[in-house]
Protein backbone atom coordinates (compact mmCIF):
# COMPACT_ATOMS: atom_id res chain seq x y z
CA UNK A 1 -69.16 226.39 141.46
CA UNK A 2 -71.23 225.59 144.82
CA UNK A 3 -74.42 225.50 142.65
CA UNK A 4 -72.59 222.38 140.72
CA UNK A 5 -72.15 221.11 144.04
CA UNK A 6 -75.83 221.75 145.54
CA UNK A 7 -77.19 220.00 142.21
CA UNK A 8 -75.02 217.02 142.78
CA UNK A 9 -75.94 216.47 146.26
CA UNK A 10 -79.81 216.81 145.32
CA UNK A 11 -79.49 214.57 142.69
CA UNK A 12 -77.73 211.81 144.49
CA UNK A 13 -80.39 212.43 147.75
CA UNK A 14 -83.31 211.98 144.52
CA UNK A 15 -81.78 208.97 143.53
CA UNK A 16 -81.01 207.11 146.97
CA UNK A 17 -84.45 207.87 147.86
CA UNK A 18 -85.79 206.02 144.77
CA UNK A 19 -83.35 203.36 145.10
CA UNK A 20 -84.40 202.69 148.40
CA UNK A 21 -87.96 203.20 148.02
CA UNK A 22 -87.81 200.47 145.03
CA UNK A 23 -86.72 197.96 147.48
CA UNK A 24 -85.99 194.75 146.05
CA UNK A 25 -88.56 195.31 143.16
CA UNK A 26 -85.52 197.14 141.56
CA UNK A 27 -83.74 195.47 138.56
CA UNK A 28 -80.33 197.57 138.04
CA UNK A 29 -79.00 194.47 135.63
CA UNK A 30 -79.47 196.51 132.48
CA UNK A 31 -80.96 194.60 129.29
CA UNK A 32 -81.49 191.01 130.03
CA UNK A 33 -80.00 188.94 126.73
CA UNK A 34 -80.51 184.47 126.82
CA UNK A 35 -81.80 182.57 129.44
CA UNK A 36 -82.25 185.73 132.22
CA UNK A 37 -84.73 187.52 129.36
CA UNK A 38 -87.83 187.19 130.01
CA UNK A 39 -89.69 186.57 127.11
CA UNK A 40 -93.36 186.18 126.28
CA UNK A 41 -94.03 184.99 122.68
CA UNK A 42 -97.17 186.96 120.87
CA UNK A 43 -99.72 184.85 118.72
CA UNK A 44 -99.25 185.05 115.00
CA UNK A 45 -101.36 187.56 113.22
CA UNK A 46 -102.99 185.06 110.86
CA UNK A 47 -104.40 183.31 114.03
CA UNK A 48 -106.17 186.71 115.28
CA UNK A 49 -107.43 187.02 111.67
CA UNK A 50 -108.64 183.60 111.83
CA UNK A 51 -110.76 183.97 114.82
CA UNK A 52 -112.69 186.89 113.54
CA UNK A 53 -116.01 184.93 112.20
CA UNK A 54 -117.09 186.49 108.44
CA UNK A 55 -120.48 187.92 108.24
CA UNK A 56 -122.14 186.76 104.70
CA UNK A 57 -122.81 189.22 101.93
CA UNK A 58 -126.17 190.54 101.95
CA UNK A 59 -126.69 189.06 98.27
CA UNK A 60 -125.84 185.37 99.35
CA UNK A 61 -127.92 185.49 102.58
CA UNK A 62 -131.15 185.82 100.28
């Protein structure tokens, strides 16, 4: 039973000391849903493809 107890109190000294070494960095909100998400669209994949230029076949370039 005091082994329970010794775990307990190590854990909770563990996790104070990363709480307060996080400092105000620390977001303990949980998932972020509408306007507090912060959200960075990605480009389409058809514009990536796009930008690759297309080397000619050897046959054509002659």
């Amino acid at each position: 039973m005091w082994k329970i107890i010794v775990a307990f109190i190590v854990f909770a000294a563990l996790a104070m000391f990363v709480i307060l070494k996080g400092g105000d960095q620390l977001d303990m909100g949980g998932e972020k849903h509408g306007a507090d998400a912060v959200h960075v669209p990605e480009a389409p994949a058809s514009a990536a493809v796009a930008a690759v230029p297309v080397a000619a076949p050897a046959s054509v370039a002659k």
